[in-house]
Protein backbone atom coordinates (compact mmCIF):
# COMPACT_ATOMS: atom_id res chain seq x y z
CA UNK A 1 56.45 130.06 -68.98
CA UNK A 2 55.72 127.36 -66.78
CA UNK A 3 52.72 128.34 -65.69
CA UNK A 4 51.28 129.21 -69.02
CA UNK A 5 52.37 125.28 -70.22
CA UNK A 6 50.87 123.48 -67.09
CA UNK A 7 47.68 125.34 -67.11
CA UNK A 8 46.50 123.48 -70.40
CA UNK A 9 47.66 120.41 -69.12
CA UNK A 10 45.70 120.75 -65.86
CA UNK A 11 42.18 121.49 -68.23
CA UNK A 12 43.22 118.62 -70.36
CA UNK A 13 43.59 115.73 -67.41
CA UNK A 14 39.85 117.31 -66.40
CA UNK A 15 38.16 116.55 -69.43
CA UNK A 16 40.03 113.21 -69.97
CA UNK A 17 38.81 112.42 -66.09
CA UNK A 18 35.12 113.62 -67.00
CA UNK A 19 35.20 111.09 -70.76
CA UNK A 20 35.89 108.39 -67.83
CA UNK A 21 33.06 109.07 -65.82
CA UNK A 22 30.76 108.99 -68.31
CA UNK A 23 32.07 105.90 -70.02
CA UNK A 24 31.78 104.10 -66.30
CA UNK A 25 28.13 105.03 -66.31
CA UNK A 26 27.58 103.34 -69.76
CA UNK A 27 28.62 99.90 -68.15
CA UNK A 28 26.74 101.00 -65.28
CA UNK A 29 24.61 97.80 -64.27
CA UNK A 30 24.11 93.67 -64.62
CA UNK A 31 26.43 91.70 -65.98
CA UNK A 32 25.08 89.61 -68.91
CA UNK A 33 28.10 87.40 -68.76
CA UNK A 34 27.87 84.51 -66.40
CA UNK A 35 30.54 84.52 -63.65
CA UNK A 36 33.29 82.38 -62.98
CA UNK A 37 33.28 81.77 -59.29
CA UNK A 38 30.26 79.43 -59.17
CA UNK A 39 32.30 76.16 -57.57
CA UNK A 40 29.87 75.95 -55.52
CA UNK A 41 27.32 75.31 -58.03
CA UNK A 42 29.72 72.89 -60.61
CA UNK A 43 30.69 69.24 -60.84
CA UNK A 44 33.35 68.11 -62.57
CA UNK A 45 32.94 65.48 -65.13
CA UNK A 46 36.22 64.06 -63.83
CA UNK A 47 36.02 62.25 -60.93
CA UNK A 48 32.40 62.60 -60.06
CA UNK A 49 30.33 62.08 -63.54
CA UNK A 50 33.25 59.81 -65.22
CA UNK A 51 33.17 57.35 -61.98
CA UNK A 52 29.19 57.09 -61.66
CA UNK A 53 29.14 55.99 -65.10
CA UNK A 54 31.88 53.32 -64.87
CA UNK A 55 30.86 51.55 -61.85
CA UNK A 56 27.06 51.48 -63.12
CA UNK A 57 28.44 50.32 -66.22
CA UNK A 58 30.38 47.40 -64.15
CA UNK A 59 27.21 46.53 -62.10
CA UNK A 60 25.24 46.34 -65.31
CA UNK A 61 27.64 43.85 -67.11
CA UNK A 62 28.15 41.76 -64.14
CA UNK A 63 24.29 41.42 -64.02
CA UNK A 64 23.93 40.32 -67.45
CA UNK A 65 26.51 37.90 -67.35
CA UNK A 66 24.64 36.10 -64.28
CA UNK A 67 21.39 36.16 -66.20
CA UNK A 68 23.35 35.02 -69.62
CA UNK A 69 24.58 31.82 -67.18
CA UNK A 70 21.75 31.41 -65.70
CA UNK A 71 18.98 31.72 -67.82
CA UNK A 72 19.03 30.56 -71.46
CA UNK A 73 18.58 33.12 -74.42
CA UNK A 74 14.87 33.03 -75.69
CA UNK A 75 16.29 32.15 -79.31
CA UNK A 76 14.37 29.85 -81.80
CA UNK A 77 15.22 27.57 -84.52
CA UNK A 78 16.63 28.57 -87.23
CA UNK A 79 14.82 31.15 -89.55
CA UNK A 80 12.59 29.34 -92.19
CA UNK A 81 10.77 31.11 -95.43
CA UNK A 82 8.23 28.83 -95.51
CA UNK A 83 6.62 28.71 -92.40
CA UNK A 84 6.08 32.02 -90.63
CA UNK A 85 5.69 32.40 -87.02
CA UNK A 86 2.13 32.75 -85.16
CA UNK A 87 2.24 35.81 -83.74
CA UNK A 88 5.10 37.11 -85.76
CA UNK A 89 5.86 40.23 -83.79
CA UNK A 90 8.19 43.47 -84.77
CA UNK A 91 10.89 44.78 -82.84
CA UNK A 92 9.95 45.89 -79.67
CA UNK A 93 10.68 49.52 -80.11
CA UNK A 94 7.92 48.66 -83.26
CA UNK A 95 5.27 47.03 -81.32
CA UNK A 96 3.52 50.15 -80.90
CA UNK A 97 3.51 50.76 -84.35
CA UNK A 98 2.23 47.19 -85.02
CA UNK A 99 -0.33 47.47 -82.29
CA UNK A 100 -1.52 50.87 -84.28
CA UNK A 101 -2.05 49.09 -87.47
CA UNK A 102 -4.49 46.43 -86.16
CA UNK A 103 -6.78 49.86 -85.64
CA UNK A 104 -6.35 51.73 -88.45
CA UNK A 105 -5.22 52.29 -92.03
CA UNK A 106 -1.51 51.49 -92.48
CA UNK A 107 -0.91 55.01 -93.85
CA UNK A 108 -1.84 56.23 -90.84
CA UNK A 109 -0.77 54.02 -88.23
CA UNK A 110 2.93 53.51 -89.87
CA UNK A 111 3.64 57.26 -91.55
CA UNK A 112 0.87 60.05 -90.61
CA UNK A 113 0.50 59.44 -87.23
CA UNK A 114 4.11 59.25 -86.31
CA UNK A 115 5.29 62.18 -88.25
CA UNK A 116 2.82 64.08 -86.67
CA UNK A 117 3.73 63.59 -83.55
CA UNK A 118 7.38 63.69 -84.20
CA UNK A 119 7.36 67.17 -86.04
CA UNK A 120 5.33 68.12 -82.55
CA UNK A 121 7.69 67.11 -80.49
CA UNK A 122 10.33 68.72 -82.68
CA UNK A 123 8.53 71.95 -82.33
CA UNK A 124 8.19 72.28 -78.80
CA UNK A 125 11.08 74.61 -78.35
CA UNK A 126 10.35 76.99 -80.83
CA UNK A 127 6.40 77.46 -78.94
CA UNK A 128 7.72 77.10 -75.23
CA UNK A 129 10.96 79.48 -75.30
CA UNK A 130 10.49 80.10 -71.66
CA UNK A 131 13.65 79.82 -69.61
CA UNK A 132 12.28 78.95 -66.15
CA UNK A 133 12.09 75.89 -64.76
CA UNK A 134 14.08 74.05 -67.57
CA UNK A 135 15.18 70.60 -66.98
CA UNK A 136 13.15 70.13 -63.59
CA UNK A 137 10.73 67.18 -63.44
CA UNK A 138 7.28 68.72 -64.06
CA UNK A 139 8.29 72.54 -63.96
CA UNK A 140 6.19 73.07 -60.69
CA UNK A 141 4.20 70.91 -58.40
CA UNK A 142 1.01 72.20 -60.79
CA UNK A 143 2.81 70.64 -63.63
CA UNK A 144 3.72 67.07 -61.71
CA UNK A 145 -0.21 66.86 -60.71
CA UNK A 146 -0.98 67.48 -64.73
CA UNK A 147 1.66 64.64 -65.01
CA UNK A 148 -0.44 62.45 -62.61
CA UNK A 149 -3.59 63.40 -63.85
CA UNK A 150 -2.79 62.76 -67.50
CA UNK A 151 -1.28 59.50 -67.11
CA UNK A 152 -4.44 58.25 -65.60
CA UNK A 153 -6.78 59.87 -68.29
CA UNK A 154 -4.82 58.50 -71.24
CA UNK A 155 -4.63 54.69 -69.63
CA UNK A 156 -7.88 54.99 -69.30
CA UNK A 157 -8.96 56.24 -72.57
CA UNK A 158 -6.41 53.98 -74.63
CA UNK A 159 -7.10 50.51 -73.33
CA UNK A 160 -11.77 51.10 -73.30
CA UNK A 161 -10.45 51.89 -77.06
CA UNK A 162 -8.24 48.78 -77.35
CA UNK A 163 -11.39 46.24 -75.91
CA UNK A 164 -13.67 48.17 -77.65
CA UNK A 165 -12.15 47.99 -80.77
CA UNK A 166 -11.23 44.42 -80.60
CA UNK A 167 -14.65 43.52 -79.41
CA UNK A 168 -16.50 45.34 -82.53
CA UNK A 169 -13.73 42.69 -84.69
CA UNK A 170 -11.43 45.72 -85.33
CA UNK A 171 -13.99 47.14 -87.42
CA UNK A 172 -13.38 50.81 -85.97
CA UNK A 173 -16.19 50.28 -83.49
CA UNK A 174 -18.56 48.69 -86.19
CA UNK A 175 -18.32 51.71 -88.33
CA UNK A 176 -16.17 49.64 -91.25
CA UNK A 177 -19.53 47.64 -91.40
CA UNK A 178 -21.67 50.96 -91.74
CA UNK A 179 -19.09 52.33 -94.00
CA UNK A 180 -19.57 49.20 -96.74
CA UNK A 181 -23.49 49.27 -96.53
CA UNK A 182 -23.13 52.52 -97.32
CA UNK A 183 -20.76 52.09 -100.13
CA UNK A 184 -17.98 54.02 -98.88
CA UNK A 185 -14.32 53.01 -99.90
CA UNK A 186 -12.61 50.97 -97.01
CA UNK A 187 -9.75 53.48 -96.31
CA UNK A 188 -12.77 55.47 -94.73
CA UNK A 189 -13.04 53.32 -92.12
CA UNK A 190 -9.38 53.56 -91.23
CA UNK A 191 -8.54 56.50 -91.57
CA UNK A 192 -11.81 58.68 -91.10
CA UNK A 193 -12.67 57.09 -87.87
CA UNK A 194 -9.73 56.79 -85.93
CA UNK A 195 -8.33 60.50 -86.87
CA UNK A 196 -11.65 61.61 -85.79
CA UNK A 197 -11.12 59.42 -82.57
CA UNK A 198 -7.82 60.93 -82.04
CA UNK A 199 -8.70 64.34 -82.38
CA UNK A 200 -11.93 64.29 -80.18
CA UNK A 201 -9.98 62.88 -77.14
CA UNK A 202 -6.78 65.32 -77.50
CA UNK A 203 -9.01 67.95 -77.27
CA UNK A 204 -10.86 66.17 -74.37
CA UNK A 205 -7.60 66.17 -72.74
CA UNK A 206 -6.81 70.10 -73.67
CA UNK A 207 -10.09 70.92 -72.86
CA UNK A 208 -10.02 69.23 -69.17
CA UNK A 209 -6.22 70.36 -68.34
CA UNK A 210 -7.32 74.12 -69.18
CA UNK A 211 -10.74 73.80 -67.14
CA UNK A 212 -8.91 71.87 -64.09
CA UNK A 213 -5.64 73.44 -63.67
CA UNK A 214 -5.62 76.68 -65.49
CA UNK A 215 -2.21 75.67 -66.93
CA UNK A 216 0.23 78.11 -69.10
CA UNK A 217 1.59 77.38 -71.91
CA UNK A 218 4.90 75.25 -70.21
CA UNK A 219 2.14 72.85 -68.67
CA UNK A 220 -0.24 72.38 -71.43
CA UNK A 221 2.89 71.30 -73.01
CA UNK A 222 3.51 68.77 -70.62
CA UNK A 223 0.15 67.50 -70.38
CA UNK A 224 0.19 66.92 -74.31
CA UNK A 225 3.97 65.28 -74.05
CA UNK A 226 2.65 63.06 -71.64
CA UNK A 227 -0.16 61.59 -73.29
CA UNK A 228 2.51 60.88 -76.34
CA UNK A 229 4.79 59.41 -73.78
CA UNK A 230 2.19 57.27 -71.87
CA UNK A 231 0.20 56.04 -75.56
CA UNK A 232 4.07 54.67 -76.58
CA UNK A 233 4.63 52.66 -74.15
CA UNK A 234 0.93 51.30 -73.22
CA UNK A 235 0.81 50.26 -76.47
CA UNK A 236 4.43 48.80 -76.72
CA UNK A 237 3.13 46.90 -73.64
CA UNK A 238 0.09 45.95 -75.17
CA UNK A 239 1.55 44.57 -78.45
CA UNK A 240 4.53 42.72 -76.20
CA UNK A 241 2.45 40.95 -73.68
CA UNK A 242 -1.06 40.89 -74.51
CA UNK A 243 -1.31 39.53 -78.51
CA UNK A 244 -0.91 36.17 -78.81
CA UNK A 245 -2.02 33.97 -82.25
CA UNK A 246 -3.70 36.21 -84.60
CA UNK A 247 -2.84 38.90 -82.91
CA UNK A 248 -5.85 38.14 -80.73
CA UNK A 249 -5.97 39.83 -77.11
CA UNK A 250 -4.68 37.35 -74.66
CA UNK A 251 -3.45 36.90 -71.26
CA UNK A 252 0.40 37.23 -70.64
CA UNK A 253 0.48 33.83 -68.85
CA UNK A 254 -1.42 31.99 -71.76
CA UNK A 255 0.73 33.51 -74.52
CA UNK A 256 2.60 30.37 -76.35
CA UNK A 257 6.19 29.89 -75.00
CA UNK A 258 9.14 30.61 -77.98
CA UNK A 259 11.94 28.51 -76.15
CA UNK A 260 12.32 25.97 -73.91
């Protein structure tokens, strides 16, 4: 009787061991989870991220308060409604907004223009969804010369159109004047021409990153980021230190002094 009970017991522990095999070679290969032993590869935030910040944030206060004692706050007199300041200038985070508007239609410069290039921006991740390279300075040494390359290109291109345009008498390069002979509606001139201006030296740019450095999609990217990047702050700089009364183009060194 013994034997007759342990025999089914024997062909039952076979298939149980055979159900285990196969189930092994289901989970058979790479791990999608990340692993845990990486300590090697991780900082803590506390001491090493926590103490960076606080002792830059030291150094920076004790840096302002030397320059708060020893130079004086460029404040003026008190606001007054009736007299308004020549140049009276926007924030400086604004400036390159303001700058904008001295070439072009204030519908443009102050709400097409930078919701266009906001919703880009804001759409990046859902056209680049590649994983490689993310959060390293130019993706690839190809992608720091685009960097380089574009930088120069958009300088360039943005201050001929700044002396340009304020040579013609911000006229949009004399066209506002061909625009009225013509009888055309003034908006033409300010938005026609510089959204036409826009567009023809993006796709410059597009055109001579492709031809040049045969860039995918990551790089184009980049190229097109930086040109946003380097046309903010140009013209931040631009509307800080070169307008001066009238928003006429003028030296740093000659601009009038708002303290004493």
């Amino acid at each position: 009787m013994a034997e007759l009970v342990q025999q089914p017991t024997d062909a039952a522990a076979q298939i149980d061991e055979k159900k285990k095999q196969k189930l092994l070679e289901l989970v058979r290969g790479r791990a999608v989870a990340r692993p845990t032993d990486l300590a090697d590869d991780e900082v803590m935030v506390w001491p090493s991220l926590v103490v960076i910040e606080a002792v830059s944030a030291a150094i920076f206060l004790a840096i302002m308060f030397v320059l708060s004692v020893m130079v004086n706050a460029p404040l003026l007199e008190r606001a007054d409604p009736n007299k308004t300041p020549n140049p009276a200038k926007a924030p400086w985070y604004f400036l390159n907004l303001q700058e904008m508007l001295l070439h072009m239609d204030p519908a443009l410069a102050g709400i097409i223009v930078p919701t266009v290039a906001l919703a880009s921006i804001a759409a990046i991740p859902y056209i680049d969804r590649s994983p490689l390279g993310v959060g390293v300075l130019g993706t690839s040494s190809k992608g720091r010369t685009i960097i380089a390359f574009t930088t120069v290109f958009t300088s360039v291109v943005l201050i001929g159109l700044i002396l340009l345009d304020e040579a013609s008498g911000r006229t949009g390069f004399w066209m506002k004047t061909v625009f009225n002979d013509w009888g055309w509606p003034e908006w033409t001139s300010g938005m026609v021409m510089p959204t036409l201006v826009i567009g023809i030296f993006v796709g410059m740019l597009v055109v001579m990153v492709k031809k040049i450095f045969n860039p995918t999609t990551r790089e184009l990217i980049i190229a097109l980021y930086t040109g946003f990047f380097v046309t903010y702050w140009l013209l931040a700089i631009v509307g800080t230190s070169f307008r001066g009364q009238g928003q006429d183009l003028t030296l740093p060194w000659n601009l009038p002094l708002v303290h004493h």
